[in-house]
N, C-alpha and C. Protein backbone atom coordinates (compact mmCIF):
# COMPACT_ATOMS: atom_id res chain seq x y z
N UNK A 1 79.93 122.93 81.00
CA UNK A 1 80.86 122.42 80.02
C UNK A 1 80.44 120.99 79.66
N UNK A 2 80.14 120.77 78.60
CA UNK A 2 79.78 119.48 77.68
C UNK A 2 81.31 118.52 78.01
N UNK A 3 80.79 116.98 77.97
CA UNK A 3 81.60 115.93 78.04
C UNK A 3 82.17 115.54 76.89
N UNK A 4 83.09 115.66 76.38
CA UNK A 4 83.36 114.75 74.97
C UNK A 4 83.33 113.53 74.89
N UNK A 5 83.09 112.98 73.83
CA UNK A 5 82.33 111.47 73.70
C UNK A 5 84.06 111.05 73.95
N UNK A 6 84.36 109.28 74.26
CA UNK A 6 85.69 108.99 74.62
C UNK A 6 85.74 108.52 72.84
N UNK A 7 85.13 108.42 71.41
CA UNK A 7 85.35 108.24 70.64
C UNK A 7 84.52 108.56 69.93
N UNK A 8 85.07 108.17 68.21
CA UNK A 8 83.57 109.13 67.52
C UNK A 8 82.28 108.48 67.20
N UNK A 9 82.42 107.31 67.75
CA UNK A 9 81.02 106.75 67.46
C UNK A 9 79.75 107.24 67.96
N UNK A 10 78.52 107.06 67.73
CA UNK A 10 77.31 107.23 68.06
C UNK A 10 77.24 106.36 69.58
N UNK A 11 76.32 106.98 70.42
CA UNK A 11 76.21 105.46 72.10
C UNK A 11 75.82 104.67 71.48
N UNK A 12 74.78 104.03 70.21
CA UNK A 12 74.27 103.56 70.18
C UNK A 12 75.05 102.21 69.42
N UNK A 13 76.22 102.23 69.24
CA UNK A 13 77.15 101.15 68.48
C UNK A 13 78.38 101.56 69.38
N UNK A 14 78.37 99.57 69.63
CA UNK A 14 79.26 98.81 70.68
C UNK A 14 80.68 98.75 69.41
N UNK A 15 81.50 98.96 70.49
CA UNK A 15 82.94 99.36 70.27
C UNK A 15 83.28 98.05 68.82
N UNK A 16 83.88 97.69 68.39
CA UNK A 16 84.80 96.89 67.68
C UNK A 16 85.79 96.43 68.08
N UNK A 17 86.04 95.31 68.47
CA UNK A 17 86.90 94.12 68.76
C UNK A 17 88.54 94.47 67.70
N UNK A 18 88.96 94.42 69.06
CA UNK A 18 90.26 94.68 68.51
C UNK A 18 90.76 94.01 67.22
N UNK A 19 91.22 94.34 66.13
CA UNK A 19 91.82 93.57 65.08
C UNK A 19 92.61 92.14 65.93
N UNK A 20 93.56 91.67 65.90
CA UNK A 20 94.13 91.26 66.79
C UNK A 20 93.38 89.74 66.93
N UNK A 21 92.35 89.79 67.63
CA UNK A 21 91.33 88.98 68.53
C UNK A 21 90.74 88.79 67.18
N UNK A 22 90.66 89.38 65.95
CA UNK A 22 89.16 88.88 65.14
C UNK A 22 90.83 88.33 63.98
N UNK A 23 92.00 88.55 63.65
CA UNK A 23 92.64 87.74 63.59
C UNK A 23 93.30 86.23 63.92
N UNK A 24 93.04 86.42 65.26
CA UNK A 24 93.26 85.29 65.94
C UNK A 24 92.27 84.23 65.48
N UNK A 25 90.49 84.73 65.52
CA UNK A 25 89.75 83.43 65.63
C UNK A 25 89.22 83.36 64.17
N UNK A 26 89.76 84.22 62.94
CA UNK A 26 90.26 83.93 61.67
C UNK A 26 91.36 82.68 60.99
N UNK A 27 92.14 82.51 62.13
CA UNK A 27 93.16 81.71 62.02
C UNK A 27 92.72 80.34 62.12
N UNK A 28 91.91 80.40 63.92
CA UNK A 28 91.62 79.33 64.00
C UNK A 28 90.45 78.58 63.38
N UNK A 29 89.87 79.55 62.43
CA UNK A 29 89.04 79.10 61.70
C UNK A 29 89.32 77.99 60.38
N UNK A 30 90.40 78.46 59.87
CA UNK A 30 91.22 78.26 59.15
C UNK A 30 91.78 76.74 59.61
N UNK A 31 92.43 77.14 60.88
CA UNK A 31 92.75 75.37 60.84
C UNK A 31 91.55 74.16 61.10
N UNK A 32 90.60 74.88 61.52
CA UNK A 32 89.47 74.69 61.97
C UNK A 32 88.89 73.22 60.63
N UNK A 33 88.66 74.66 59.40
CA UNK A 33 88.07 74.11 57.94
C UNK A 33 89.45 72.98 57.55
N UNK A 34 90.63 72.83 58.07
CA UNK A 34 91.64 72.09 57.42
C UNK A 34 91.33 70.74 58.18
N UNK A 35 90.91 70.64 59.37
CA UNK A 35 90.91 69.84 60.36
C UNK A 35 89.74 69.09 60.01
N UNK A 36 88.69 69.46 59.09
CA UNK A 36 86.82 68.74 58.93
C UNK A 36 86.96 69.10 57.42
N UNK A 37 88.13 68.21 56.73
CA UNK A 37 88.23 67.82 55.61
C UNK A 37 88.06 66.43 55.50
N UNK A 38 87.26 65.81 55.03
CA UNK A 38 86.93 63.98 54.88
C UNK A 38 87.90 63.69 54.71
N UNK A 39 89.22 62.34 54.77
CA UNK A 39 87.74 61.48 55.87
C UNK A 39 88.23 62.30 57.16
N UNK A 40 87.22 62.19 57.95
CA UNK A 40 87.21 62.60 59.48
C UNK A 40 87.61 61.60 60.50
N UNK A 41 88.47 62.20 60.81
CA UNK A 41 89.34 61.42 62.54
C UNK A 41 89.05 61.59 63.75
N UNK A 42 88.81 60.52 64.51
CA UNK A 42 88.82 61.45 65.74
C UNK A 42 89.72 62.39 66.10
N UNK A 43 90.82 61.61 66.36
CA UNK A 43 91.67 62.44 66.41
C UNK A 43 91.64 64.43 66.10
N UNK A 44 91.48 64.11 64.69
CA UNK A 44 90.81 66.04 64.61
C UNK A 44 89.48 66.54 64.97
N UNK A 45 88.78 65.80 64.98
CA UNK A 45 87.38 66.07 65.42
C UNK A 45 87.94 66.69 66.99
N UNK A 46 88.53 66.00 67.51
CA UNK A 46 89.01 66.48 68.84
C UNK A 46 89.25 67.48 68.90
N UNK A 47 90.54 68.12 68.19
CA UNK A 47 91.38 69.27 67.93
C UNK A 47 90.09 70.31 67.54
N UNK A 48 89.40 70.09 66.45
CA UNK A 48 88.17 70.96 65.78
C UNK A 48 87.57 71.03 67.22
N UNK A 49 87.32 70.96 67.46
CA UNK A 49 86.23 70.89 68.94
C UNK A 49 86.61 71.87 70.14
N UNK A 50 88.09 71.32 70.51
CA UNK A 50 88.42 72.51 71.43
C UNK A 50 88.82 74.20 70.27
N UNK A 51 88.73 73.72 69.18
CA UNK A 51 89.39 75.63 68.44
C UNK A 51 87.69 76.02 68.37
N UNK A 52 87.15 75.38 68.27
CA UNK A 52 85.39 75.96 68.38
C UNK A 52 84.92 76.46 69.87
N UNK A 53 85.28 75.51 70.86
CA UNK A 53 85.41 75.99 72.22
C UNK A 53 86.46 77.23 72.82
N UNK A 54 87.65 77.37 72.07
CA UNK A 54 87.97 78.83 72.30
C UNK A 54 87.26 80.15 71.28
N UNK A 55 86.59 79.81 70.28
CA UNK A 55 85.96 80.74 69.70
C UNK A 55 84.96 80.82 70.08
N UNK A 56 84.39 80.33 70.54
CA UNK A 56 83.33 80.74 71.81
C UNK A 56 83.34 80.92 72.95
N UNK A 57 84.41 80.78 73.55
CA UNK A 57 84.96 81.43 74.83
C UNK A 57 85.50 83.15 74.83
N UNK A 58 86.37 82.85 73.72
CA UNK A 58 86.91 84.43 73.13
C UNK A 58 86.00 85.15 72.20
N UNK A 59 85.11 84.96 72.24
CA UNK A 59 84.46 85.80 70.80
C UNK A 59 83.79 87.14 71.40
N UNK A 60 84.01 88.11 70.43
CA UNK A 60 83.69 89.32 70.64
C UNK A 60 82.77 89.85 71.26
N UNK A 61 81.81 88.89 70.54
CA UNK A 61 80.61 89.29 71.03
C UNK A 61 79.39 88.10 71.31
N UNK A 62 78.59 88.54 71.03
CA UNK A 62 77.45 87.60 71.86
C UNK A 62 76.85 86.62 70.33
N UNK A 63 76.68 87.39 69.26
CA UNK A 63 76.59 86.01 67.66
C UNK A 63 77.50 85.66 67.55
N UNK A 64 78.69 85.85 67.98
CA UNK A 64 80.00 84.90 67.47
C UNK A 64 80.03 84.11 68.50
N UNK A 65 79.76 84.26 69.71
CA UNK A 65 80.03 83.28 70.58
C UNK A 65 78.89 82.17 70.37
N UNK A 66 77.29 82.81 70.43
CA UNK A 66 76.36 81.59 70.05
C UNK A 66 77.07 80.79 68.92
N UNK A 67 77.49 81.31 67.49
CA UNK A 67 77.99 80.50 66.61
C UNK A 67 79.24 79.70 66.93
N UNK A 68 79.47 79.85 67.83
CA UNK A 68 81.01 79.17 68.27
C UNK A 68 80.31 77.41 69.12
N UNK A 69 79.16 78.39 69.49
CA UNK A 69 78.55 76.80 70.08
C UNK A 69 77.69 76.42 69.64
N UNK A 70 76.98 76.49 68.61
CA UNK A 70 76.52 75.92 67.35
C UNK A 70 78.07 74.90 66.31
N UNK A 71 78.58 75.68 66.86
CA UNK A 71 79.58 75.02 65.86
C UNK A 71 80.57 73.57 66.58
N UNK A 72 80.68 73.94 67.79
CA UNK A 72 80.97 72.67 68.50
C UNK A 72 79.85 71.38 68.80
N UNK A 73 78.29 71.85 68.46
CA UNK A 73 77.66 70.95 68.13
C UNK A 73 77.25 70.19 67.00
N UNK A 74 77.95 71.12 66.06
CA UNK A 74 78.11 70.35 64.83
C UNK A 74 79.42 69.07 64.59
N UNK A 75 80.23 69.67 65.17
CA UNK A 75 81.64 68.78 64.93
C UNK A 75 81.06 67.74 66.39
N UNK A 76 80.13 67.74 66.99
CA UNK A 76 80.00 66.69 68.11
C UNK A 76 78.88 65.74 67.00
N UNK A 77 78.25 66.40 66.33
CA UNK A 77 77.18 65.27 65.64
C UNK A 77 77.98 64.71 64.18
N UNK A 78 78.89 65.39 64.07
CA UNK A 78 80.03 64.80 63.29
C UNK A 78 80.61 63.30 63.53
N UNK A 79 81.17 63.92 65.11
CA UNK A 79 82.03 62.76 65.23
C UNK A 79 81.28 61.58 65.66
N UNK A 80 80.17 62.07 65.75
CA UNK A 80 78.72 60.51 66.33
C UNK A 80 78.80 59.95 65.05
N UNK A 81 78.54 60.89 64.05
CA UNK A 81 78.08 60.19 62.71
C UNK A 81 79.30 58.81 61.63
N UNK A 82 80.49 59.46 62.26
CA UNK A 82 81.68 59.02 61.85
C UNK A 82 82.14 59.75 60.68
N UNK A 83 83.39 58.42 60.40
CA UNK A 83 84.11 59.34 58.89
C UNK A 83 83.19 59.51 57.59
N UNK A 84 82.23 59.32 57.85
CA UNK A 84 80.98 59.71 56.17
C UNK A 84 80.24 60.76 56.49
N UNK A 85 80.42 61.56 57.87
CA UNK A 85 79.71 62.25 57.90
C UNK A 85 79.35 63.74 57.09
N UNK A 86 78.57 64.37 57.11
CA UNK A 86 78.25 65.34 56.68
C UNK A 86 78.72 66.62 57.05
N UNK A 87 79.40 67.29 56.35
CA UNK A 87 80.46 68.51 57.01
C UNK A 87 79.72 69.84 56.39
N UNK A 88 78.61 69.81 55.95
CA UNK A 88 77.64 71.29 55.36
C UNK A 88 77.60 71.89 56.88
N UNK A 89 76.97 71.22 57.51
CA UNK A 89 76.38 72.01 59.19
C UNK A 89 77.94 72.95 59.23
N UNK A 90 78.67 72.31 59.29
CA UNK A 90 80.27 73.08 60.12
C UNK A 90 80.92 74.16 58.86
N UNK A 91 80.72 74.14 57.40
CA UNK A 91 81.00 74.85 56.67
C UNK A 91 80.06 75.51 56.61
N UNK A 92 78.83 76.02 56.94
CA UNK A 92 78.40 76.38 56.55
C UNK A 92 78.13 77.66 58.62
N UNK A 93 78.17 77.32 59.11
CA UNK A 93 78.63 77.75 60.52
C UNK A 93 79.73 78.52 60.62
N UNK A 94 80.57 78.05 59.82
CA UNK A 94 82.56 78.76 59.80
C UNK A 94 81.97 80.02 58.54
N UNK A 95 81.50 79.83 57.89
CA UNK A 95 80.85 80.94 56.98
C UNK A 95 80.36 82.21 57.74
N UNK A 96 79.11 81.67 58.68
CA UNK A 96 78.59 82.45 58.96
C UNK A 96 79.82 82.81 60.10
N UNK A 97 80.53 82.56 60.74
CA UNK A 97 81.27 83.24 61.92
C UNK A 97 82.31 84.23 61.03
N UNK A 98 82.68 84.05 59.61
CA UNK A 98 83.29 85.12 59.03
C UNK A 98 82.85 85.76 58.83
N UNK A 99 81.07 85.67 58.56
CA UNK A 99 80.90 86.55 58.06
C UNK A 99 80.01 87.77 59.02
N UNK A 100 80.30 87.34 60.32
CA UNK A 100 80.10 88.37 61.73
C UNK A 100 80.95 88.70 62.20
N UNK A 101 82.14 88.56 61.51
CA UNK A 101 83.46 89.49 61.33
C UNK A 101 83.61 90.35 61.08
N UNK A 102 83.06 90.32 59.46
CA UNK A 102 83.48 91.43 58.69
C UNK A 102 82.33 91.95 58.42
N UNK A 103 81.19 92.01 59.29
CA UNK A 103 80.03 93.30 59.06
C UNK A 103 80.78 94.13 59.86
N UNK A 104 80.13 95.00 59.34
CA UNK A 104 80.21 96.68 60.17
C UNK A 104 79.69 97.04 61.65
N UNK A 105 80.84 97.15 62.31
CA UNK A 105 79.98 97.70 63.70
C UNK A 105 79.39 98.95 63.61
């Protein structure tokens, strides 16, 4: 007697992250981009820093988490640089973490 697969995917594609969890670090993305709007504070640079450190703690998978710490090294060369700094690295990082969201598992 044959095993039935526990779902209908192929073995060869890893499950999908609960909605839920890819909501959550949608959100904090969100306050994320509100928080590394010029001028830049410490103060939020702070805040930006630890929501990048839980999206790379929590992230689904293994490119969202590298991008989660790519992205806390951006908001760290941020806050070296001060309030003129350059915010492409971190928009352009929060891009790519949406957009390893919403590919297809």
């Amino acid at each position: 007697m044959a095993r039935k697969p526990k779902d209908d995917r192929p073995a060869s594609q890893p499950p999908r992250a609960p909605a839920a969890q890819h909501l959550a670090i949608l959100g904090k993305l969100s306050e994320l981009e509100r928080l590394t709007r010029p001028p830049l504070l410490p103060s939020q640079l702070e805040r930006a820093n630890a929501l990048a450190a839980a999206i790379a703690r929590n992230a689904p998978d293994g490119v969202i988490a590298m991008l989660g710490t790519r992205l806390m090294r951006a908001i760290q060369d941020a806050r070296a640089a001060g309030e003129g700094a350059d915010i492409r690295a971190i928009a352009l990082i929060v891009a790519r973490i949406r957009a390893a969201l919403d590919r297809p598992v």
